[in-house]
N, C-alpha and C. Protein backbone atom coordinates (compact mmCIF):
# COMPACT_ATOMS: atom_id res chain seq x y z
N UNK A 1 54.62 156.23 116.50
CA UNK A 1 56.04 156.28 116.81
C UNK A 1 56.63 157.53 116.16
N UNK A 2 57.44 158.43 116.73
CA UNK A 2 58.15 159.85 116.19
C UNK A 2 59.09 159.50 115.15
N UNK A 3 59.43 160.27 114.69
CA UNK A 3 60.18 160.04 113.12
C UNK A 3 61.27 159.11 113.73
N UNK A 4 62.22 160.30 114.58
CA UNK A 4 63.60 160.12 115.15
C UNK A 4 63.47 158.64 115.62
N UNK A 5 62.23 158.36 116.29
CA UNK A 5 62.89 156.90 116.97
C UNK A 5 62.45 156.05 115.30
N UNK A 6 62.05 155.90 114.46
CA UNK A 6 61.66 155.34 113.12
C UNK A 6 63.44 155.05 112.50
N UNK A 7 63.91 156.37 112.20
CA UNK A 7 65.00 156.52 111.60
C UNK A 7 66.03 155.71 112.42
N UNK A 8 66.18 155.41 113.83
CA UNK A 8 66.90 155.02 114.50
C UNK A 8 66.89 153.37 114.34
N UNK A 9 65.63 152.74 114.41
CA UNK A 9 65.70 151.09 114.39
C UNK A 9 65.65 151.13 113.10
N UNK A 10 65.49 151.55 112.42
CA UNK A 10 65.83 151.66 110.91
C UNK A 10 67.50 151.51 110.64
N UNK A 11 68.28 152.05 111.45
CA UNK A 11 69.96 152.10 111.16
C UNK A 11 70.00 151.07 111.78
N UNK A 12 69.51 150.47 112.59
CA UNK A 12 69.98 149.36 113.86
C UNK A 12 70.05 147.94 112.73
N UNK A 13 68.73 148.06 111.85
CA UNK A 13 68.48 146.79 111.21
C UNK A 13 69.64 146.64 109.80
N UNK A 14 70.03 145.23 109.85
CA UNK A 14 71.25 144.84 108.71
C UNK A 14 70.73 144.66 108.11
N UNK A 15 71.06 145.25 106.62
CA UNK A 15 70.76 144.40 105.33
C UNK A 15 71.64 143.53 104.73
N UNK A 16 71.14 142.34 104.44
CA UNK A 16 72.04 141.19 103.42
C UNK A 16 72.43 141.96 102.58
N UNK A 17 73.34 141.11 102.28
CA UNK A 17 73.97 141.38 101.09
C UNK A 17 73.81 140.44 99.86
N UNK A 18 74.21 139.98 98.52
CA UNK A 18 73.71 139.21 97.73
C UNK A 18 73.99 138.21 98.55
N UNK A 19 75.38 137.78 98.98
CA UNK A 19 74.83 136.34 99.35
C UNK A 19 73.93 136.08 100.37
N UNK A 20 73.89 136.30 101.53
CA UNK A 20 72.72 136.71 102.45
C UNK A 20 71.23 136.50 101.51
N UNK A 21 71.13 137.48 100.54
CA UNK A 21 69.66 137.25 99.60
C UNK A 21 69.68 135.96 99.33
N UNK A 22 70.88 135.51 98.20
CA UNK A 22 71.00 134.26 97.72
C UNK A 22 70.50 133.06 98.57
N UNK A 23 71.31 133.01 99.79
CA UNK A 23 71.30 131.83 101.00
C UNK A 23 69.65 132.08 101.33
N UNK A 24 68.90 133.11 101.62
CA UNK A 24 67.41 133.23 101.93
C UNK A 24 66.48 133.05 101.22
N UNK A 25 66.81 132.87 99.42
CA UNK A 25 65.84 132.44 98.42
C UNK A 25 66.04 130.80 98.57
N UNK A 26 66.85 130.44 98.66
CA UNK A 26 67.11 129.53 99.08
C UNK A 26 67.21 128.45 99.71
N UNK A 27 66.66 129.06 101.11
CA UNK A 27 65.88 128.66 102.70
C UNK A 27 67.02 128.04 103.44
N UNK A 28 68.18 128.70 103.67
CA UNK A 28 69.46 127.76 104.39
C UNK A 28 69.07 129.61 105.60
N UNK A 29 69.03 128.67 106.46
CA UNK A 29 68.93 129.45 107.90
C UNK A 29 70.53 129.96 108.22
N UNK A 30 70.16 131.55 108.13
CA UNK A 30 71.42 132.15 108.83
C UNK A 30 70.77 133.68 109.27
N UNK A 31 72.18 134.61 109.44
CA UNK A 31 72.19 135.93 109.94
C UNK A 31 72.81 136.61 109.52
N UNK A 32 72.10 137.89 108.87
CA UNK A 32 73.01 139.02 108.14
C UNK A 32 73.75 139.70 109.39
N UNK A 33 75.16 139.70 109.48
CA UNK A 33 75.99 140.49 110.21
C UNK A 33 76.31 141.83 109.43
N UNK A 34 76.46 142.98 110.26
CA UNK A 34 76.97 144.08 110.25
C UNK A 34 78.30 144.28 109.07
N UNK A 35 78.68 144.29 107.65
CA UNK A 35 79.94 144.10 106.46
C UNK A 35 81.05 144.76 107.84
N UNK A 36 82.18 144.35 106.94
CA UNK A 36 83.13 144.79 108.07
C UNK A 36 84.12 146.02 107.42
N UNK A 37 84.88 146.15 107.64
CA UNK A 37 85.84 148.06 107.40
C UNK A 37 85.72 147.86 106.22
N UNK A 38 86.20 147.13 104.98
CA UNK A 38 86.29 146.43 103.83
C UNK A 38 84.98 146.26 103.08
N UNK A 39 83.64 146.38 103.85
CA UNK A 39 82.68 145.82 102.95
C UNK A 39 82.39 144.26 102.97
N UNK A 40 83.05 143.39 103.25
CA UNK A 40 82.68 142.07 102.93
C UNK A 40 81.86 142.02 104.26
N UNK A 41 81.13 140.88 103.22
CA UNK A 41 79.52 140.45 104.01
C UNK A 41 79.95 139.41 104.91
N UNK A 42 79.39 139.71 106.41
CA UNK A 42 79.80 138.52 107.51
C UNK A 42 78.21 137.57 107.75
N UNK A 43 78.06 136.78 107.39
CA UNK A 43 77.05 135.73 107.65
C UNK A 43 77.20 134.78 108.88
N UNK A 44 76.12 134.77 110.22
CA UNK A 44 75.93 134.31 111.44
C UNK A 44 75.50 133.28 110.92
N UNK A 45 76.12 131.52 111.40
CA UNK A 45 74.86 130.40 111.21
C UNK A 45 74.98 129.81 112.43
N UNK A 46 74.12 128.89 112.70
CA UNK A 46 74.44 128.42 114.15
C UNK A 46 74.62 126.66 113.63
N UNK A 47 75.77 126.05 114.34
CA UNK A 47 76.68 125.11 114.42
C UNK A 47 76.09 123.82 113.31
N UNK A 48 74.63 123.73 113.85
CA UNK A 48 74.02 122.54 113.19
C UNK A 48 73.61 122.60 111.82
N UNK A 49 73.91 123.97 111.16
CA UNK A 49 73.50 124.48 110.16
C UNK A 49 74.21 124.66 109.30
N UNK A 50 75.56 124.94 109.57
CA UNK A 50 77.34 124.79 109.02
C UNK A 50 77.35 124.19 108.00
N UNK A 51 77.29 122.98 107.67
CA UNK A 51 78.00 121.85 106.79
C UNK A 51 76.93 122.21 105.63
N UNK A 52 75.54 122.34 105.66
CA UNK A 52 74.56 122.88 104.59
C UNK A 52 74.86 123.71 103.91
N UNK A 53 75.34 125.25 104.68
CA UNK A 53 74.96 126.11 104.03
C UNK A 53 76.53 126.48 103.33
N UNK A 54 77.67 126.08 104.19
CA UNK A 54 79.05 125.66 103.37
C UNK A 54 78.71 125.15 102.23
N UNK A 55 78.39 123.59 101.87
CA UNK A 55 78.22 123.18 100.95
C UNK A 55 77.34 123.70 99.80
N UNK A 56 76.25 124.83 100.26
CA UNK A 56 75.60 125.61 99.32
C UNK A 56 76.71 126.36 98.97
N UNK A 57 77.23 127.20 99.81
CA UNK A 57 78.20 128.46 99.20
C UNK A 57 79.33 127.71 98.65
N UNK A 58 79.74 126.35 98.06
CA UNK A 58 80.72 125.51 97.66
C UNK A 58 80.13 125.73 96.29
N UNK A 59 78.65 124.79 96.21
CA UNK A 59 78.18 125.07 95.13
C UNK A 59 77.72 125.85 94.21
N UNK A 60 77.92 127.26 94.94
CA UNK A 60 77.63 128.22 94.33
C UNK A 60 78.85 129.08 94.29
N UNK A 61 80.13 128.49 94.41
CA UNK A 61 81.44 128.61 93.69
C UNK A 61 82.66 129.46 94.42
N UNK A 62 82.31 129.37 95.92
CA UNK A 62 83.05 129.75 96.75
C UNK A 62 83.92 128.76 96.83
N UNK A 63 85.32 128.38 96.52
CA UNK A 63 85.90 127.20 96.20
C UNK A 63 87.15 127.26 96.56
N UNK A 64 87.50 128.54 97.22
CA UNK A 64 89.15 129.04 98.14
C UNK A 64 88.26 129.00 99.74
N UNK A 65 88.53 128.55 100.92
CA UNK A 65 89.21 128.85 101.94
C UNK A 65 90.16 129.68 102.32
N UNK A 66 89.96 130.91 102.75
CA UNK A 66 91.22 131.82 102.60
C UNK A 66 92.02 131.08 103.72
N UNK A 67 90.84 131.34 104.83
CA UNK A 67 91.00 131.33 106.74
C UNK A 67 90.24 130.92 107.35
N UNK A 68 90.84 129.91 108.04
CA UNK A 68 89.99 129.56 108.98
C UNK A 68 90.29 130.02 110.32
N UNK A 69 90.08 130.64 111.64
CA UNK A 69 89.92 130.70 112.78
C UNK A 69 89.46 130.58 113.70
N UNK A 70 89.56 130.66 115.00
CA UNK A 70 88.91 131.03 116.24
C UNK A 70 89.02 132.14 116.36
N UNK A 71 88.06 132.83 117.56
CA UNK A 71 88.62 133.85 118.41
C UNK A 71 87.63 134.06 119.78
N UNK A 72 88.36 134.57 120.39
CA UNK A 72 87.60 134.73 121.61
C UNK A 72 87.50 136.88 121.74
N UNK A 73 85.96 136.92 121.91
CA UNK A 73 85.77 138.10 122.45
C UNK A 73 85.98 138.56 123.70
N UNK A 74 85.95 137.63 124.69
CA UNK A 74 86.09 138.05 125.95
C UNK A 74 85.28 137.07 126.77
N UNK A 75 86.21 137.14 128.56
CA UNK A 75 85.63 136.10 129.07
C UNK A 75 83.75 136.30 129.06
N UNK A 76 83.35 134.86 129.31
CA UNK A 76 81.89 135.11 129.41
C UNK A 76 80.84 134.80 128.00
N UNK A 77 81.51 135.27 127.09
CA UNK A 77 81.39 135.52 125.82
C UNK A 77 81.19 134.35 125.22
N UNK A 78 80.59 134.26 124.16
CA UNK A 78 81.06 132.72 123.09
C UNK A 78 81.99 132.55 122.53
N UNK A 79 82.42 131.49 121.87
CA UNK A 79 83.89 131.59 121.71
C UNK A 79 83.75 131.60 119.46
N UNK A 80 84.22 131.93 118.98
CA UNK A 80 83.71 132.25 117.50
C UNK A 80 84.42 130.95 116.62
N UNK A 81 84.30 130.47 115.63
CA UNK A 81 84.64 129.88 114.63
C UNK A 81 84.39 130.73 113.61
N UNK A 82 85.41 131.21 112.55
CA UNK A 82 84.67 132.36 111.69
C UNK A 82 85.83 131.64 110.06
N UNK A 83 85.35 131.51 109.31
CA UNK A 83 85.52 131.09 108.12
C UNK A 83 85.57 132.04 106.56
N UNK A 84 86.73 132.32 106.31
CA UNK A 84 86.92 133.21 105.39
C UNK A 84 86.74 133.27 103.52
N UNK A 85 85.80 133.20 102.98
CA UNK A 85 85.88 132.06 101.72
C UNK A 85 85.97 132.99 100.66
N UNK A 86 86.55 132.79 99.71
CA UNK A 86 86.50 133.27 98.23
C UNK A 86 86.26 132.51 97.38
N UNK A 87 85.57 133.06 96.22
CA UNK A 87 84.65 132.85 95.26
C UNK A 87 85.88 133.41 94.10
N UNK A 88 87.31 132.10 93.68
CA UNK A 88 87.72 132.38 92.79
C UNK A 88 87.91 131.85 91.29
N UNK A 89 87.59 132.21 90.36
CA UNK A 89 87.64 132.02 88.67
C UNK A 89 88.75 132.82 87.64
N UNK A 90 88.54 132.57 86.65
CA UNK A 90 89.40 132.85 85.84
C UNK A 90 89.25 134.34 85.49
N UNK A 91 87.94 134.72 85.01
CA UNK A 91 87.54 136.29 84.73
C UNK A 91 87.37 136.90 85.81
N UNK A 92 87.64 136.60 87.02
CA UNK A 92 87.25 137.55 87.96
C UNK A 92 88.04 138.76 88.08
N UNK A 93 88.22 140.09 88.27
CA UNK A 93 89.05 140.70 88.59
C UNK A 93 89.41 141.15 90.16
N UNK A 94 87.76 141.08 90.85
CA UNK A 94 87.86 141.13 92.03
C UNK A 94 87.08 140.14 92.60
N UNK A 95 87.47 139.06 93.28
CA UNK A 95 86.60 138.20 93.62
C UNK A 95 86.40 137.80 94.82
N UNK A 96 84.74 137.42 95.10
CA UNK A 96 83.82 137.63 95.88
C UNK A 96 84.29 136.90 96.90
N UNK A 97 83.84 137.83 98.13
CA UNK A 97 84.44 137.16 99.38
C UNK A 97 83.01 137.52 100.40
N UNK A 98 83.08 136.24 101.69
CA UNK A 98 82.57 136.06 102.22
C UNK A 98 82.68 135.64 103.99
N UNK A 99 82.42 136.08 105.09
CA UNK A 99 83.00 135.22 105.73
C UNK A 99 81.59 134.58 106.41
N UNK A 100 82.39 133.94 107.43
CA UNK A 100 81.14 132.73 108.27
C UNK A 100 81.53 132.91 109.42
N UNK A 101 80.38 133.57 110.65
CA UNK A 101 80.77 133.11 111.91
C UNK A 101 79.95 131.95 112.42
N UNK A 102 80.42 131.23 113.52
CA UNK A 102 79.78 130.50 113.92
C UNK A 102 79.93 130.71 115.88
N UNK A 103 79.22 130.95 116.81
CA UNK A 103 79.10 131.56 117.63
C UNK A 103 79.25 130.10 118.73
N UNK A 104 79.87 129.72 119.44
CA UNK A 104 80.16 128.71 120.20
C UNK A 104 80.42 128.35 122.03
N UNK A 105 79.43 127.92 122.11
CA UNK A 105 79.08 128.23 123.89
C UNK A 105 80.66 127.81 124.40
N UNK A 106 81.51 128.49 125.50
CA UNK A 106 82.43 128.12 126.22
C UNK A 106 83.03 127.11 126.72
N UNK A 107 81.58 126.52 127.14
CA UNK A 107 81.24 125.27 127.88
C UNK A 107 81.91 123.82 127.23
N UNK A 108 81.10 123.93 125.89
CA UNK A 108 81.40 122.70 125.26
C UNK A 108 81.42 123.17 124.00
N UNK A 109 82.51 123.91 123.24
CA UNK A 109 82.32 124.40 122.12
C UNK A 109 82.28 123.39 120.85
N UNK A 110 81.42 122.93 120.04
CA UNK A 110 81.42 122.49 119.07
C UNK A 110 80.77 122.62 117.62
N UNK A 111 81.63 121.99 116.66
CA UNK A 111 81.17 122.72 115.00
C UNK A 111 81.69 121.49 114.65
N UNK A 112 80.72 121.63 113.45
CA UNK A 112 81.24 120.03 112.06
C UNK A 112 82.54 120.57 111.48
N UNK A 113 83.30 119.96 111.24
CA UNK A 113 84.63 120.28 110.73
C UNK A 113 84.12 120.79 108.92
N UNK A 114 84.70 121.31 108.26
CA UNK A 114 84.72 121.64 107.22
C UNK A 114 85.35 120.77 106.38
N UNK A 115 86.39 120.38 106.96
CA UNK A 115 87.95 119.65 105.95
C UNK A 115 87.19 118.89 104.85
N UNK A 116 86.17 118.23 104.85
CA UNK A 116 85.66 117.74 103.82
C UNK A 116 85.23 118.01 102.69
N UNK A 117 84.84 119.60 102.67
CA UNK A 117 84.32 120.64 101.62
C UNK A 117 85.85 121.24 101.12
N UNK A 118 86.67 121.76 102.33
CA UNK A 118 87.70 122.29 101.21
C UNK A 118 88.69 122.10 102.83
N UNK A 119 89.83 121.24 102.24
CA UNK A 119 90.74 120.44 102.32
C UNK A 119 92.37 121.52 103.26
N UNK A 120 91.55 122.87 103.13
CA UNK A 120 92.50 124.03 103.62
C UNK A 120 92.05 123.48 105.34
N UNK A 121 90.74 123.22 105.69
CA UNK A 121 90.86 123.69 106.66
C UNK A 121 91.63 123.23 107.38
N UNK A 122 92.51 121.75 106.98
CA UNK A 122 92.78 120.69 107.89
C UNK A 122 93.66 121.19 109.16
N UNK A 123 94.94 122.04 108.64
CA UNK A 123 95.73 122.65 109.81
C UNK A 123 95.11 123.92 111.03
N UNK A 124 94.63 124.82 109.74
CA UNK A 124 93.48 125.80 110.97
C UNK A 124 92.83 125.49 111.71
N UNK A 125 91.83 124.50 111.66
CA UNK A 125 90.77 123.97 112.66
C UNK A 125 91.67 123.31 113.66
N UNK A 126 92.63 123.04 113.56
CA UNK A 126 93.77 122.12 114.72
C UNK A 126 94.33 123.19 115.30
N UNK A 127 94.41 124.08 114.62
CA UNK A 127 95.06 125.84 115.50
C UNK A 127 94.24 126.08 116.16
N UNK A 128 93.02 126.36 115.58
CA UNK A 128 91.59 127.14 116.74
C UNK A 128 91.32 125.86 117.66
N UNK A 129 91.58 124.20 117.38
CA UNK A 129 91.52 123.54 118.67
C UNK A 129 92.39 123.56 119.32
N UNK A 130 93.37 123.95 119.13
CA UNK A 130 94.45 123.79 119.78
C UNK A 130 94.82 125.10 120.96
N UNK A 131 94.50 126.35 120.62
CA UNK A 131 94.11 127.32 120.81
C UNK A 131 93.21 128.26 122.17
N UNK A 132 91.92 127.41 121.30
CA UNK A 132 90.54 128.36 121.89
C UNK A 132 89.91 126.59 122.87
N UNK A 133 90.25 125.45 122.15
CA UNK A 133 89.57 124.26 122.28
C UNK A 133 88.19 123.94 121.61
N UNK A 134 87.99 124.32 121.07
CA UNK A 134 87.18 124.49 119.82
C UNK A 134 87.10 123.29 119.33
N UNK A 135 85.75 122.02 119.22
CA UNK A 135 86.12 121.15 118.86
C UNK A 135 85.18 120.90 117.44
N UNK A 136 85.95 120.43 116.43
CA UNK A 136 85.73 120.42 115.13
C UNK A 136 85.03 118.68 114.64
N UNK A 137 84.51 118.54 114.94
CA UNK A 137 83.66 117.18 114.72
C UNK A 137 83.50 116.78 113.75
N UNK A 138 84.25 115.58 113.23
CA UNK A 138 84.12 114.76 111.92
C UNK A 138 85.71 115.21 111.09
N UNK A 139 86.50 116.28 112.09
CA UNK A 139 87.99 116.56 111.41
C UNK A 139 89.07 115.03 111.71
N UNK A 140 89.51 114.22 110.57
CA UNK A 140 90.46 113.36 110.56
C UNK A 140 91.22 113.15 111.69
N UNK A 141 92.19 114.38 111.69
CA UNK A 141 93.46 114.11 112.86
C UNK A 141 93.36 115.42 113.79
N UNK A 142 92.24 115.79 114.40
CA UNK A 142 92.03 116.41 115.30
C UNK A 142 92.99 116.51 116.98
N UNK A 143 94.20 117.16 116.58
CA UNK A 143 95.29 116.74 117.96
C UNK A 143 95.78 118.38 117.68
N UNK A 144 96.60 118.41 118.92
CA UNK A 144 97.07 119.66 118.91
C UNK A 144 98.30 119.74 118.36
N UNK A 145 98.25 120.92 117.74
CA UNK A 145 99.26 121.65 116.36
C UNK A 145 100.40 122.17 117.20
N UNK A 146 100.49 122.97 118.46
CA UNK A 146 101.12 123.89 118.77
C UNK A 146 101.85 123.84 119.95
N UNK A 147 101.00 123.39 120.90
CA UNK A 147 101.42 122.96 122.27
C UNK A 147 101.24 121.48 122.37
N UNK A 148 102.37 120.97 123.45
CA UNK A 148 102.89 120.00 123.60
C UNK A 148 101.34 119.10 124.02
N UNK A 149 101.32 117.88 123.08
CA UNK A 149 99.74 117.14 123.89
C UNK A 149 99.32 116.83 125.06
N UNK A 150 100.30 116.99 125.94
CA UNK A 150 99.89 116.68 127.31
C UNK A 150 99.39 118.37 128.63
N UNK A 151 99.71 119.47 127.15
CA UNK A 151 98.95 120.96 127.73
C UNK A 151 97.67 121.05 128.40
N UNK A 152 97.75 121.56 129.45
CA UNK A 152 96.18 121.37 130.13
C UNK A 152 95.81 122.92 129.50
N UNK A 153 94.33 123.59 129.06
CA UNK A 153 93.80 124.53 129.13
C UNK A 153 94.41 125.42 127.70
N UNK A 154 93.05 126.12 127.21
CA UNK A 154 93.78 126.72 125.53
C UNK A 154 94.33 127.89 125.84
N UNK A 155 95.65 128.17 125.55
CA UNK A 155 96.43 129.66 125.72
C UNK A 155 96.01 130.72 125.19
N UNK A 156 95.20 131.20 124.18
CA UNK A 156 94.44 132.03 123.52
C UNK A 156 93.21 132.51 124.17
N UNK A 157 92.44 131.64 124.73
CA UNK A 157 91.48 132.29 125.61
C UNK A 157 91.67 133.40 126.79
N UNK A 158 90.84 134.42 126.37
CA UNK A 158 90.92 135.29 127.35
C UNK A 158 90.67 135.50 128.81
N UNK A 159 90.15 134.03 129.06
CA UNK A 159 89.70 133.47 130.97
C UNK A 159 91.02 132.70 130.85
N UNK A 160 92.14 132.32 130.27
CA UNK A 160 93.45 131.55 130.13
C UNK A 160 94.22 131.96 131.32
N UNK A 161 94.29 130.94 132.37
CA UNK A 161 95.42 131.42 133.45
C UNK A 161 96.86 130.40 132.91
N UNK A 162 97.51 131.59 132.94
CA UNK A 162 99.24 130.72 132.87
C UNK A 162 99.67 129.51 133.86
N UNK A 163 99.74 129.17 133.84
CA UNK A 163 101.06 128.00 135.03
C UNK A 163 101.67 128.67 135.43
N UNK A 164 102.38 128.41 136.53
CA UNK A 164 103.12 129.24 137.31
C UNK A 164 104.53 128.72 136.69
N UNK A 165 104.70 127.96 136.22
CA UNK A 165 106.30 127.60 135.53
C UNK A 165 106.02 126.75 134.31
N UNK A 166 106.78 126.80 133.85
CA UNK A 166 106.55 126.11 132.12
C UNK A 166 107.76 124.90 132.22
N UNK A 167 107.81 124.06 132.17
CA UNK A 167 109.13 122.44 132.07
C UNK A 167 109.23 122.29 130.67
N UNK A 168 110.55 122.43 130.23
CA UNK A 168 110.84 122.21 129.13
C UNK A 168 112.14 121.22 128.99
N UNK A 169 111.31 120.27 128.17
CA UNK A 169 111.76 119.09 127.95
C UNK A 169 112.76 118.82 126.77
N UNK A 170 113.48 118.34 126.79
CA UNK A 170 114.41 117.86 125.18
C UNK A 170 114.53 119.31 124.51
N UNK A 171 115.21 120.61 125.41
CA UNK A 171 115.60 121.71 124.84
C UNK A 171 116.90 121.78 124.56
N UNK A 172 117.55 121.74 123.59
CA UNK A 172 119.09 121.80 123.63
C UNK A 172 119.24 123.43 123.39
C-alpha cells in the first residue's frame, strides 16, 4: 500500500479518548465518535447497551446530566438520542464532560429511559418524545410536554408535514 493512501485511513480512524479507553478496559460495548469543536469526547452505543454503560459512567462519577435531546439529521436518516453528562466535584476546576449518542431507526425509535440514573432526564426525554417521537422505555410519565395530546405526527422531524390549519381551542 503507498504511503499517501497509509496516511489517509490513518486520519479516517478515531481515537478514544480516556473515557472511550476507560469504557473498553472495561468491556461495555460502544463507539469512539469524531470530539466535537470543543474537544469533548462523543461516545456511539447502540440502544440495548444504554442503561449499562450510563450506569458505568454514573459510577465512575459522571453525576450531572447537563442535556438531554433528540435530533434529527435528515429525512431517511436515524433519528439521535444524544445525552450530555458531566463529571462534577468539589476540586474540579474544569470538569469532565462527555456526551452519548444513541442512533435510532425512524420506524420505531426506541431507548431505555435514563430517569432512573439521574432524575434530570425526566422533562427532556418528554421533549425529544414529544418532538422527534422518540420513545423512552421504562420513563414514569411518558406524555407529551408541548403539543396538545391529541397532536398527530412529531413537529421537529425533518420528513414533518404541517396541517393545513391549526384549531385552537380555549384561546382567549
Amino acid at each position: 500500500m503507498p504511503e499517501e493512501e497509509k496516511e489517509q485511513e490513518e486520519q479516517q480512524i478515531v481515537r478514544g479518548g480516556k473515557i472511550s479507553a476507560w469504557l473498553t478496559e472495561n468491556g461495555f460495548e460502544h463507539e469512539a465518535m469524531e470530539p466535537d469543536s470543543l474537544g469533548v469526547e462523543i461516545v456511539k452505543v447502540e440502544p440495548q447497551y444504554l442503561l449499562p454503560l450510563a450506569t458505568a459512567l454514573y459510577a465512575y462519577g459522571f453525576n450531572y446530566l447537563q442535556c438531554q435531546c433528540g435530533y434529527d439529521p435528515g429525512p431517511g436518516q436515524p433519528l439521535v438520542s444524544m445525552y450530555h453528562l458531566i463529571k462534577v466535584s468539589d476540586d474540579a476546576d474544569r470538569p469532565e464532560e462527555v456526551r452519548i449518542k444513541v442512533f435510532l431507526p425512524r420506524e420505531d425509535p426506541r431507548v431505555p429511559s435514563v430517569y432512573w440514573i439521574w432524575k434530570a432526564a425526566d422533562f427532556q426525554e418528554r421533549e425529544s418524545y414529544d418532538m422527534y417521537g422518540i420513545i423512552y422505555e421504562g420513563h414514569p410519565n411518558l406524555k407529551r410536554i408541548l403539543m396538545p395530546e391529541d397532536w398527530i405526527g412529531w413537529p421537529l422531524r425533518k420528513d414533518y408535514i404541517s396541517p393545513d390549519f391549526y384549531e385552537l381551542q380555549d384561546a382567549y
